[in-house]
Each structure stands twice: as structure tokens, then as C-alpha cells.
N, C-alpha and C. Protein backbone atom coordinates (compact mmCIF):
# COMPACT_ATOMS: atom_id res chain seq x y z
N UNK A 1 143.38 61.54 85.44
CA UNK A 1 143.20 60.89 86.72
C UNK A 1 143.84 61.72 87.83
N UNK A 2 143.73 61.48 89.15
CA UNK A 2 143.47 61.92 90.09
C UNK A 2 144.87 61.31 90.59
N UNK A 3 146.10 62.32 91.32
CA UNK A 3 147.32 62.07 91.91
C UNK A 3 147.37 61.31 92.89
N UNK A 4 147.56 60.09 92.73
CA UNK A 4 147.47 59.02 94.16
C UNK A 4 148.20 59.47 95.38
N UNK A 5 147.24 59.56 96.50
CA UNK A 5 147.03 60.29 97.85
C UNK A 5 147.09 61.60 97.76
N UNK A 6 146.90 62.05 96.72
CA UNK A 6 146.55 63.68 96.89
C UNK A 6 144.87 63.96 96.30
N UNK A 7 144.41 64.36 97.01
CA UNK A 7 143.24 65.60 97.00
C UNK A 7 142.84 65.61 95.40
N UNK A 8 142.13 66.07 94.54
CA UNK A 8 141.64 66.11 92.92
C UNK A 8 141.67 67.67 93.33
N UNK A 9 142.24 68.42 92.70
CA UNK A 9 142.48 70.48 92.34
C UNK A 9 141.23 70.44 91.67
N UNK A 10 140.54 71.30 92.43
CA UNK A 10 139.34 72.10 91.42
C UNK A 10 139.41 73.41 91.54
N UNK A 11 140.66 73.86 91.08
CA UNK A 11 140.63 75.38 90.94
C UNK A 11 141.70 76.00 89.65
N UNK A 12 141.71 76.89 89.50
CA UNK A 12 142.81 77.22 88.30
C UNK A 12 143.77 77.62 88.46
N UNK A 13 144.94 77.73 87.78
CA UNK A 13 146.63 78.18 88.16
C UNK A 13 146.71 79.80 87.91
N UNK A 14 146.90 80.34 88.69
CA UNK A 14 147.68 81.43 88.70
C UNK A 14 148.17 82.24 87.53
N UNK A 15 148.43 83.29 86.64
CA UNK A 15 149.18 83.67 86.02
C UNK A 15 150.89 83.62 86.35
N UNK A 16 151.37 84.16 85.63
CA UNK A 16 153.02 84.39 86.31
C UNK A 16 153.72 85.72 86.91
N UNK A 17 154.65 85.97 87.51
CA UNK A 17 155.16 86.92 87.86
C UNK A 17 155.02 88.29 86.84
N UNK A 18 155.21 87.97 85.99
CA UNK A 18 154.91 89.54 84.99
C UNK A 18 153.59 89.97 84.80
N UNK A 19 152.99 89.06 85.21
CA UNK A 19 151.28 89.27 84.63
C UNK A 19 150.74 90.35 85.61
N UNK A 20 149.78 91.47 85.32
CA UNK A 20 149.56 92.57 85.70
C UNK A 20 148.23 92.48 86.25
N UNK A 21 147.42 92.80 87.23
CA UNK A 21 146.57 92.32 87.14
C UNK A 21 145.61 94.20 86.86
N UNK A 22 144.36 94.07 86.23
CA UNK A 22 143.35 95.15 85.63
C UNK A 22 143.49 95.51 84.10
N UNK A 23 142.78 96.69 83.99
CA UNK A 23 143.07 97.20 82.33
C UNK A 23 144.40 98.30 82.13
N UNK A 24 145.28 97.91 81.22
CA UNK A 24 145.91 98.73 80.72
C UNK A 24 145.38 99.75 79.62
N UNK A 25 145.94 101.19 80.23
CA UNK A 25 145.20 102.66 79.38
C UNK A 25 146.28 103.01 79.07
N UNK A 26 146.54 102.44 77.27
CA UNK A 26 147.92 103.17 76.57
C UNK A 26 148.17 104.46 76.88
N UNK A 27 146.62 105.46 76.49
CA UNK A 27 147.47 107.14 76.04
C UNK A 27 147.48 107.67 77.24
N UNK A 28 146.88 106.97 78.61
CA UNK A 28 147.01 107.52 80.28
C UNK A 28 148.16 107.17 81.19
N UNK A 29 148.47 105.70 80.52
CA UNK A 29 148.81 105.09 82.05
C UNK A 29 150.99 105.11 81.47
N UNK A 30 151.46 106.25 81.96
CA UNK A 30 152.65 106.81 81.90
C UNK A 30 153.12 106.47 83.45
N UNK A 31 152.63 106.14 84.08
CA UNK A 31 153.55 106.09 85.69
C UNK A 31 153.47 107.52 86.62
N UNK A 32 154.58 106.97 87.23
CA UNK A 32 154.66 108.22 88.13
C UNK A 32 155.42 109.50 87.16
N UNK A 33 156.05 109.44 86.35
CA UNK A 33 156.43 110.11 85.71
C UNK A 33 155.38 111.39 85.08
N UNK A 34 154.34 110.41 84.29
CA UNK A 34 153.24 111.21 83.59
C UNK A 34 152.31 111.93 84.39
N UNK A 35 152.24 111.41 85.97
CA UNK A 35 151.30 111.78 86.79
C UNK A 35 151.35 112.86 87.52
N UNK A 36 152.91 113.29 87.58
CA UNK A 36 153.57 114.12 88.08
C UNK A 36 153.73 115.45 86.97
N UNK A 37 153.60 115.13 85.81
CA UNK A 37 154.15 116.06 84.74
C UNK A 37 153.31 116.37 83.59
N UNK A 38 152.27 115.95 83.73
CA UNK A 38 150.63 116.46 83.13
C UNK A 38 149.56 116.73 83.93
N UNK A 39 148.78 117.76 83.80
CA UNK A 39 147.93 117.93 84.41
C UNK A 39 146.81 117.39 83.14
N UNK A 40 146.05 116.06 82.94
CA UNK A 40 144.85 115.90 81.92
C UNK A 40 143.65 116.53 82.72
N UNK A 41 143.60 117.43 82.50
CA UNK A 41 142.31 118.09 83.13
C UNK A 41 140.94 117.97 82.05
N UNK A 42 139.73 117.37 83.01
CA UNK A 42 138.73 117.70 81.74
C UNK A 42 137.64 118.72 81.50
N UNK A 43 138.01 118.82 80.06
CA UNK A 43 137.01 119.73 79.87
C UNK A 43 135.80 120.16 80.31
N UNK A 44 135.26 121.45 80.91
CA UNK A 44 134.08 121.69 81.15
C UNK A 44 133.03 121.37 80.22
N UNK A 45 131.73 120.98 80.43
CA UNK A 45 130.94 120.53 79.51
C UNK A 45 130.18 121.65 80.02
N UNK A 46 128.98 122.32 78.39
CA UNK A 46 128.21 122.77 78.93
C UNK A 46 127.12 122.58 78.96
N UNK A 47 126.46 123.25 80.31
CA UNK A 47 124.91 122.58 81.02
C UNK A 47 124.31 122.42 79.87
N UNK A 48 123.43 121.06 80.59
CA UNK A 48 122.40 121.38 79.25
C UNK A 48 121.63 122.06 79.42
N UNK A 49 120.95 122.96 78.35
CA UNK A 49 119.19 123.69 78.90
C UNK A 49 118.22 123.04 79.11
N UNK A 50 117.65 123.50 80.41
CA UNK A 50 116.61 122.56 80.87
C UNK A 50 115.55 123.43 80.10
N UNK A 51 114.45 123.06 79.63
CA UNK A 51 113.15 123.96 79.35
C UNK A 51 112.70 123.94 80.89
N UNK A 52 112.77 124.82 80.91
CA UNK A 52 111.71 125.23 82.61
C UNK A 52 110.24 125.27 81.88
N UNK A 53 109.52 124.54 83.25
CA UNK A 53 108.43 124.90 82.74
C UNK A 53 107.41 125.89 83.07
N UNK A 54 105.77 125.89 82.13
CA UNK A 54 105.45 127.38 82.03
C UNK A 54 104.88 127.73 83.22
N UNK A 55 104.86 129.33 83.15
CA UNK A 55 104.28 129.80 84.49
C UNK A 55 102.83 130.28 84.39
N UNK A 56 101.84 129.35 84.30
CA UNK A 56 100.74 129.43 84.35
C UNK A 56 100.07 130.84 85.13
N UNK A 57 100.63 130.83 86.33
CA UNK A 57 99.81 131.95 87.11
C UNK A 57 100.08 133.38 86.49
N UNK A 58 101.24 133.51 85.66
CA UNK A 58 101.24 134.73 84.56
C UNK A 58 100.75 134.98 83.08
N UNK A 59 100.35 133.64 82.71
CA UNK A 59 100.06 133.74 81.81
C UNK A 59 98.54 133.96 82.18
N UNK A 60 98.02 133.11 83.14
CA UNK A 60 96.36 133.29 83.21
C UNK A 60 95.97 135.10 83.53
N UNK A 61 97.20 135.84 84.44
CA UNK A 61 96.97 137.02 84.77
C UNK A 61 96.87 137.97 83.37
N UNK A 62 97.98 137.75 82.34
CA UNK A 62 98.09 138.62 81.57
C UNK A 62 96.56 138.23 80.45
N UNK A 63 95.90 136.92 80.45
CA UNK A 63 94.55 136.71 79.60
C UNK A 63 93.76 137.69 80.25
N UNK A 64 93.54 137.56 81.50
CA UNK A 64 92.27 138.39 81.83
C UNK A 64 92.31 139.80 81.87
N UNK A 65 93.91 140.39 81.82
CA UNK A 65 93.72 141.41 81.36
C UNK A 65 93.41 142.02 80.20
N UNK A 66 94.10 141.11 79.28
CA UNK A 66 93.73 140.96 78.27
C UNK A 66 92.18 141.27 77.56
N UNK A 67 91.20 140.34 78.84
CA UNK A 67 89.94 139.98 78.32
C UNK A 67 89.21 139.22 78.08
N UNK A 68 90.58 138.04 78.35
CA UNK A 68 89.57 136.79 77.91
C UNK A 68 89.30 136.16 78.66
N UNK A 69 87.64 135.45 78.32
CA UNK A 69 87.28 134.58 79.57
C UNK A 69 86.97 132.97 78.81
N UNK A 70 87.13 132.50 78.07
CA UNK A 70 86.29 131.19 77.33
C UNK A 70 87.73 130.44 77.60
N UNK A 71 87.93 129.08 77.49
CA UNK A 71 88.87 128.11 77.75
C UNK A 71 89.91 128.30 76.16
N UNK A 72 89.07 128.29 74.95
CA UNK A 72 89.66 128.48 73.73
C UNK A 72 90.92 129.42 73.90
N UNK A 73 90.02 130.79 74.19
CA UNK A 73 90.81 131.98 74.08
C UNK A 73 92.16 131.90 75.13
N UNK A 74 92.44 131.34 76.11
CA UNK A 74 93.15 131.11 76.66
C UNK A 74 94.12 130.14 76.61
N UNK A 75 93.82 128.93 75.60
CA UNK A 75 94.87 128.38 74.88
C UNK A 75 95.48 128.98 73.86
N UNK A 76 94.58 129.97 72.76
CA UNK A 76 95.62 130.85 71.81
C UNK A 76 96.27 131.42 72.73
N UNK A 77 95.84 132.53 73.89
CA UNK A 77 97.19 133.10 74.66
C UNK A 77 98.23 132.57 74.87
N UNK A 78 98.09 131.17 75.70
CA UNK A 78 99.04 130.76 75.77
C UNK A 78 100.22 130.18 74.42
N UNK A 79 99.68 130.01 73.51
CA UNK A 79 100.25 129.63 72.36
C UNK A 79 101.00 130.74 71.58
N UNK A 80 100.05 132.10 72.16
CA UNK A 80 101.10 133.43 71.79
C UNK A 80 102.08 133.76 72.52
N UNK A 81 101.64 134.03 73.56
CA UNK A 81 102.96 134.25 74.89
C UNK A 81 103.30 132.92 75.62
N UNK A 82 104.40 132.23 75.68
CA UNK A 82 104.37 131.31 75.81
C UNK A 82 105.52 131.67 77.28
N UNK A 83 105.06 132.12 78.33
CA UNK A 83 106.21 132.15 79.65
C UNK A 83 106.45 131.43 80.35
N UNK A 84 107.82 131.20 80.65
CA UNK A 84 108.25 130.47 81.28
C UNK A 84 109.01 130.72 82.90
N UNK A 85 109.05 129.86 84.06
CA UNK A 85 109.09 130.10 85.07
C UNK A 85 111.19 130.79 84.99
N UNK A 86 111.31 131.25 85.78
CA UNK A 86 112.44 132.10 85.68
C UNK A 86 113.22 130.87 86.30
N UNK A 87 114.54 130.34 86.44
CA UNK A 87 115.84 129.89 86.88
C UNK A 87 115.40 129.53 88.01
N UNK A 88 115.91 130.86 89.01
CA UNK A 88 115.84 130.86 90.54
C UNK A 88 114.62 130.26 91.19
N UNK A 89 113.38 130.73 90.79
CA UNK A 89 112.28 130.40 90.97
C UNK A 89 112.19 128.97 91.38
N UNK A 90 112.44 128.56 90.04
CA UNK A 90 112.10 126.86 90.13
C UNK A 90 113.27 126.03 91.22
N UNK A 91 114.39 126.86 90.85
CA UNK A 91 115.25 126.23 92.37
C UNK A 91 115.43 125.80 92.95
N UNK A 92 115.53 124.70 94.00
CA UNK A 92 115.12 123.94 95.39
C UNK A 92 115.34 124.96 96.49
N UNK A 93 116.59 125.45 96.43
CA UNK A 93 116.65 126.35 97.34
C UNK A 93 117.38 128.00 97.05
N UNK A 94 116.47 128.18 96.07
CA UNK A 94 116.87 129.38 95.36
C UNK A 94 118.24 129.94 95.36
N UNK A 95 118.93 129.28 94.62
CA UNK A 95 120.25 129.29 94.42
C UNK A 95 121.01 129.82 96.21
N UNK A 96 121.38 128.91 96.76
CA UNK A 96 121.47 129.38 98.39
C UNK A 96 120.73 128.22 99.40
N UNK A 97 121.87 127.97 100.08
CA UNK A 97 121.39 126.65 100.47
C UNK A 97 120.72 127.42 102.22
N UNK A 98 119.74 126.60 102.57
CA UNK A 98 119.15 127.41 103.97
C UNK A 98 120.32 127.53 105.07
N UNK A 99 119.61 128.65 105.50
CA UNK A 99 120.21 129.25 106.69
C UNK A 99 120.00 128.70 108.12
N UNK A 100 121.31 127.74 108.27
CA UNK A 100 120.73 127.43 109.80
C UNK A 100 121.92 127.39 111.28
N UNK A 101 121.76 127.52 112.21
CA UNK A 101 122.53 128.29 112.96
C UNK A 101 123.89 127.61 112.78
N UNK A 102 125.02 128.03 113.50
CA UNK A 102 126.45 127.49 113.60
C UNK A 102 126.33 126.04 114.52
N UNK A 103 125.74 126.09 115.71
CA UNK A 103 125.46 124.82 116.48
C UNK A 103 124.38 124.25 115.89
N UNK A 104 124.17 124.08 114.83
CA UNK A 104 123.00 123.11 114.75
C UNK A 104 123.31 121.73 113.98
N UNK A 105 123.00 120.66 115.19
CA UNK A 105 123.53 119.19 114.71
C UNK A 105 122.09 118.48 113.92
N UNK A 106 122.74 118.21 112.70
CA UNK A 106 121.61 117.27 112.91
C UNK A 106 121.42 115.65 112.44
N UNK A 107 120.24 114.91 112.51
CA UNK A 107 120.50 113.57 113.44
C UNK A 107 119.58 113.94 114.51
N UNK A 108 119.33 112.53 115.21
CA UNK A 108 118.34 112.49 116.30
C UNK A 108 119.71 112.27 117.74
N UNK A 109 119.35 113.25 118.58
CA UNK A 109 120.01 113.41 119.74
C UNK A 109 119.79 112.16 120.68
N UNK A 110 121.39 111.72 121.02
CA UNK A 110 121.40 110.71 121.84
C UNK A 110 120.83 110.55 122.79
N UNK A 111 120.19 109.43 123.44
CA UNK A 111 119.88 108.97 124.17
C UNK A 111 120.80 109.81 125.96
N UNK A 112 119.92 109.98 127.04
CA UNK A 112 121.35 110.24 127.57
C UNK A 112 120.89 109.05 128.50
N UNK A 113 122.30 108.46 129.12
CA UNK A 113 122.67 107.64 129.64
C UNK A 113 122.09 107.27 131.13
N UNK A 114 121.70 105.84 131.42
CA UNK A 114 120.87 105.45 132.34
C UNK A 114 122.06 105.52 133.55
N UNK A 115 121.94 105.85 134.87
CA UNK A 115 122.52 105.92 135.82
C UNK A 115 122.23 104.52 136.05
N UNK A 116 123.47 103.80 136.55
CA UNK A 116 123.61 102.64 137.30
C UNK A 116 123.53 102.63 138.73
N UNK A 117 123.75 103.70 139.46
CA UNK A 117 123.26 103.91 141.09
C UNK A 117 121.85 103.56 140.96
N UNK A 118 121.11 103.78 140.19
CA UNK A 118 119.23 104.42 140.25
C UNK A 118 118.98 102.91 139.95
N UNK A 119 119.80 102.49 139.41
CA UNK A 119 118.92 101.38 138.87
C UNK A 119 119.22 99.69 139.92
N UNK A 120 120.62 100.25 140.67
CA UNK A 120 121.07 98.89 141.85
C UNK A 120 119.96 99.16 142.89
N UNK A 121 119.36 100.76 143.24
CA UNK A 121 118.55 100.80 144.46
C UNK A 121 116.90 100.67 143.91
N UNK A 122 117.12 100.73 142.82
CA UNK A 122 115.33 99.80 142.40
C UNK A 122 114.61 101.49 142.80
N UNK A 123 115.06 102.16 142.07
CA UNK A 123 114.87 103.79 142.40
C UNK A 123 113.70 103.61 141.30
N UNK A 124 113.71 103.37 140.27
CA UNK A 124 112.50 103.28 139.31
C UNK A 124 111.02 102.82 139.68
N UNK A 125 111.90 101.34 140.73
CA UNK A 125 110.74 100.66 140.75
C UNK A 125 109.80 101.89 141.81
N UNK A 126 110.78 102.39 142.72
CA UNK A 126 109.76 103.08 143.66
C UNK A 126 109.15 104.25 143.44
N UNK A 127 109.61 105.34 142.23
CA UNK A 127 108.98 105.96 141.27
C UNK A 127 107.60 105.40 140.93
N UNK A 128 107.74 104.33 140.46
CA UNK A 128 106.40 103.49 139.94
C UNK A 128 105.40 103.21 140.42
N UNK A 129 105.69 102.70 141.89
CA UNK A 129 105.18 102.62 142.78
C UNK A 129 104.16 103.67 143.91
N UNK A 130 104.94 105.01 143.38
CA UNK A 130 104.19 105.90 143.83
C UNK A 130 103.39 106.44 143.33
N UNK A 131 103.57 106.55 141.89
CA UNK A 131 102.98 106.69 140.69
C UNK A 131 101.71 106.27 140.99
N UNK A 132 101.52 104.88 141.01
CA UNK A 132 100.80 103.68 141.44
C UNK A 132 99.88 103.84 142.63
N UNK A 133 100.50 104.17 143.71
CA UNK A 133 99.72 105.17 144.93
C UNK A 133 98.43 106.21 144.61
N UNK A 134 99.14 107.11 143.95
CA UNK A 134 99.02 108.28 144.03
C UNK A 134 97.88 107.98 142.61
N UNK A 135 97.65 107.31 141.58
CA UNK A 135 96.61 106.67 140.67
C UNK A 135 95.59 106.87 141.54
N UNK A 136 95.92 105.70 142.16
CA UNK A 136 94.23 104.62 143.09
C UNK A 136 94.01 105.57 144.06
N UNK A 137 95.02 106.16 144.61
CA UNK A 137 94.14 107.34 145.72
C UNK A 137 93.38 108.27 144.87
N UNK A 138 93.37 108.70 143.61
CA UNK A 138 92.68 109.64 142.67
C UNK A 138 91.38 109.22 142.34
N UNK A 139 91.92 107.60 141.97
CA UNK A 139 90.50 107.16 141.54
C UNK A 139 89.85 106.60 142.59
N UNK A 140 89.82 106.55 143.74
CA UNK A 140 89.25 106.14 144.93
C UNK A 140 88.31 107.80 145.21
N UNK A 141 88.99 108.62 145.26
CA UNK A 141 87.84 110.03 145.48
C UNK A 141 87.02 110.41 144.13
N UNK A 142 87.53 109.95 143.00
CA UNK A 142 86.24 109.92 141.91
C UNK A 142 85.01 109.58 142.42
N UNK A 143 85.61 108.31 142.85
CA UNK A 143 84.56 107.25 143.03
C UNK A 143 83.67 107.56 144.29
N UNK A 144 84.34 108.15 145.42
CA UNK A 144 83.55 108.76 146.31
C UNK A 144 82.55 109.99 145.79
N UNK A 145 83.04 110.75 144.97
CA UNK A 145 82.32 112.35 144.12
C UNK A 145 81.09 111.47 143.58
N UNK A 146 81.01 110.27 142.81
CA UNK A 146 80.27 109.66 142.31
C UNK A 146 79.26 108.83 142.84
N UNK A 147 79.29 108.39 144.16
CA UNK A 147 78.33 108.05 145.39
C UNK A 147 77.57 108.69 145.81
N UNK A 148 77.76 109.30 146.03
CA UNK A 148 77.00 110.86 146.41
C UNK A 148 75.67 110.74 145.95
N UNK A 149 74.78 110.59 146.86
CA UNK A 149 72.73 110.18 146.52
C UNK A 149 72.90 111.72 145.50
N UNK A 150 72.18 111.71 145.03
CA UNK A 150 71.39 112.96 144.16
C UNK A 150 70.62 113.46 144.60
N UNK A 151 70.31 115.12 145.23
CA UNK A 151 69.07 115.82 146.26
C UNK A 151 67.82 115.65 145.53
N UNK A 152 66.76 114.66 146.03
CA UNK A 152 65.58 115.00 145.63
C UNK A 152 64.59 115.85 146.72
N UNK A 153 63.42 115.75 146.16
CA UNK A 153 62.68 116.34 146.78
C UNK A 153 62.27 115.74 148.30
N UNK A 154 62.14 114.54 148.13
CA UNK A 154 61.94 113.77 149.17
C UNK A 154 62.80 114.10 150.01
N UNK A 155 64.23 113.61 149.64
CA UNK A 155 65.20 113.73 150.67
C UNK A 155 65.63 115.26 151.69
N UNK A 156 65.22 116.17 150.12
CA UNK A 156 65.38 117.39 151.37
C UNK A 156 64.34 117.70 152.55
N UNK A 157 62.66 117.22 151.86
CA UNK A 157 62.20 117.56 153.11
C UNK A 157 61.80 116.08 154.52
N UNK A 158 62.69 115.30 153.98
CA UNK A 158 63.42 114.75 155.70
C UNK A 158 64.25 115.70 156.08
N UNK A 159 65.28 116.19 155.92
CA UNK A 159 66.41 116.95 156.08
C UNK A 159 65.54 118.17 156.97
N UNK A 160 64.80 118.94 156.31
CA UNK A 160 64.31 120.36 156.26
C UNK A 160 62.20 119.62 156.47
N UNK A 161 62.07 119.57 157.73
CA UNK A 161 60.08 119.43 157.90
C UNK A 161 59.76 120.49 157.63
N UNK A 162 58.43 120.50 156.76
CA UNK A 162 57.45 121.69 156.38
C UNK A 162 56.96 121.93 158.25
N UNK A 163 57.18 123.04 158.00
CA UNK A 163 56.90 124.24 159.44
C UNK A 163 55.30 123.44 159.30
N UNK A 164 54.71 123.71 160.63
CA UNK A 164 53.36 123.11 161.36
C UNK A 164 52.68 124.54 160.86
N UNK A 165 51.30 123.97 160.72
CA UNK A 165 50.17 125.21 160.02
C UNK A 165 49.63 126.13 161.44
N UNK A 166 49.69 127.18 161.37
CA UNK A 166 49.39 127.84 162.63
C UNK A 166 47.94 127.98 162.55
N UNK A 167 47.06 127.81 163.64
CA UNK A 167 45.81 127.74 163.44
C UNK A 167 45.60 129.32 163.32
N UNK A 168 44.47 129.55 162.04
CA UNK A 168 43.79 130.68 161.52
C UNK A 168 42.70 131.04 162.34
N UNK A 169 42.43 132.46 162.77
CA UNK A 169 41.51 133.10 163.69
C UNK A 169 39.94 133.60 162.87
N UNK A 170 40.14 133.26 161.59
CA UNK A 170 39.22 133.55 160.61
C UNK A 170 38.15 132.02 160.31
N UNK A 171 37.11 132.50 160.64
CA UNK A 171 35.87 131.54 160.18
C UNK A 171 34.92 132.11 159.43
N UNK A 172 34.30 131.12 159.05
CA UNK A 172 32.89 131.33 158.26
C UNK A 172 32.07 132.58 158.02
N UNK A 173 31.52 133.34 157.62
CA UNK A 173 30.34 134.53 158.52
C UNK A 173 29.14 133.60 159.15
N UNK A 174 28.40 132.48 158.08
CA UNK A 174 27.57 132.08 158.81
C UNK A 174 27.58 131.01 160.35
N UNK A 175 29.14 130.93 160.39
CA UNK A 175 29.46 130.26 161.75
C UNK A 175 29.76 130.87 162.86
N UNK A 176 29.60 132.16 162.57
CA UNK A 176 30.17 133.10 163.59
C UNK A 176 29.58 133.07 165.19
N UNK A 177 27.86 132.81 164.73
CA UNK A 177 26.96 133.01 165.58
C UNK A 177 27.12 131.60 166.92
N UNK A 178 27.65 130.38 166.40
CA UNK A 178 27.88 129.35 166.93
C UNK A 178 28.75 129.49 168.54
């Protein structure tokens, strides 16, 4: 039952003052003493061998010198000479990491900072605004280039009258006599 006027504990007690709290490591855990006065260094392991894999573009070179042209014959080659791509080759960055200048940051370059003068005098807005101007006056002379009648024939000769026919001094032979 439940301690009259107290609360019901739903949680667990504590260990005691000696109690340690994590894992104890018998043949490691010496103190400051051992930490100071062994070096446990560990052993190098060695790499494992990777099989690199094969280098096709030498093996196909050395078949055709070879001679051979059929798909067969070019699997025994390969099954005789069996080459493989060299170390460095396969590499990411051929043992040597790239070369890039002393100042070079990288990361995307900050933002640079909005002036608060430009922005109390509404300096943007009037940027925009001219912007805005300087649009509709553009597309206002399109639009004039685009009015523009098209010269036909008609229209040039209002513009330009065919010259008057000058009367000819030449008649008939048989009207001559008239």
C-alpha cells in the first residue's frame, strides 16, 4: 500500500556509494598508475588483399595481337593470361590526394550582407521601379516596329504616280494621208 499523504514511487532506488557505475576491464583497467606506465599499443594488422579487378582493355589488346577474333577464343585468353588492374590505377586518387590551391575554401560562400541604409530609403523599391520603366518603354517601341502597314504595291504607287504618257508623234502609214 501506498504511504498515507505521500505520492505512490514509481521509480527504482539507487545503488550505494561504492557502486561503480560501467564495465570493469580486469587485465586494462590499472588506474592512473598503469596508464602512465604502459604503453598497450596495438598491433598492426595486415591489409587484406583486395583482388583488383581484371583489366580488360589489356587483355582484349594482347588477343588481337595474338589473333584472335571469335568470342570463344577470347575467353581461353583470358583464362590463360589472367591481368589484373595495377594498385595505383584503381585508386580514387592515385595514391595523392588532389591538388588544390592554399586559399581555397570550400563550402558555399556566404551570403554578403544586406545594407540597412538601402533598405530604410526603399532604394530597392526604386531600382524596381525603374527596371519597370525602362520594360514598358521597350515594349511600347516593339509594339510601334510592329504597326508599321507593310509596303504594297498599291500603297507605293499613291506615294510615287505613274508619270503621264507623253503623246507619240508616230501613226499609222495608212492614216498618214488624213
Amino acid at each position: 500500500q501506498a504511504e498515507l499523504g505521500k505520492p505512490q514511487r514509481n521509480c527504482y532506488t539507487l545503488p550505494g556509494f561504492d557502486f561503480s557505475y560501467g564495465q570493469y576491464t580486469h587485465r586494462t583497467d590499472g588506474g592512473v598508475p598503469e596508464a602512465i606506465g604502459h604503453w598497450n599499443t596495438v598491433k598492426p594488422r595486415t591489409a587484406l588483399v583486395q583482388k583488383m579487378p581484371r583489366d580488360f582493355i589489356t587483355m582484349n589488346r594482347g588477343a588481337l595481337k595474338a589473333g584472335y577474333t571469335t568470342a570463344h577464343e577470347f575467353n581461353l585468353y583470358y583464362k590463360a593470361k589472367d591481368i589484373r588492374r595495377k594498385d595505383d590505377e584503381y585508386s580514387r586518387f592515385k595514391r595523392c590526394p588532389p591538388k588544390v590551391p592554399a586559399d581555397f575554401t570550400y563550402g558555399i560562400t556566404a551570403r554578403p550582407c544586406t545594407p540597412l541604409f538601402d533598405l530604410l530609403q526603399h532604394k530597392y523599391k526604386d531600382l524596381w521601379m525603374e527596371q519597370q520603366r525602362a520594360l514598358t518603354a521597350a515594349q511600347r517601341i516593339e509594339k510601334k516596329k510592329k504597326d508599321k502597314v507593310c509596303e504594297t504595291r498599291t500603297t507605293f504607287l499613291r506615294k510615287q504616280p505613274v508619270p503621264a504618257k507623253e503623246e507619240s508623234f508616230w501613226h499609222l502609214p495608212h492614216l498618214e494621208k488624213v
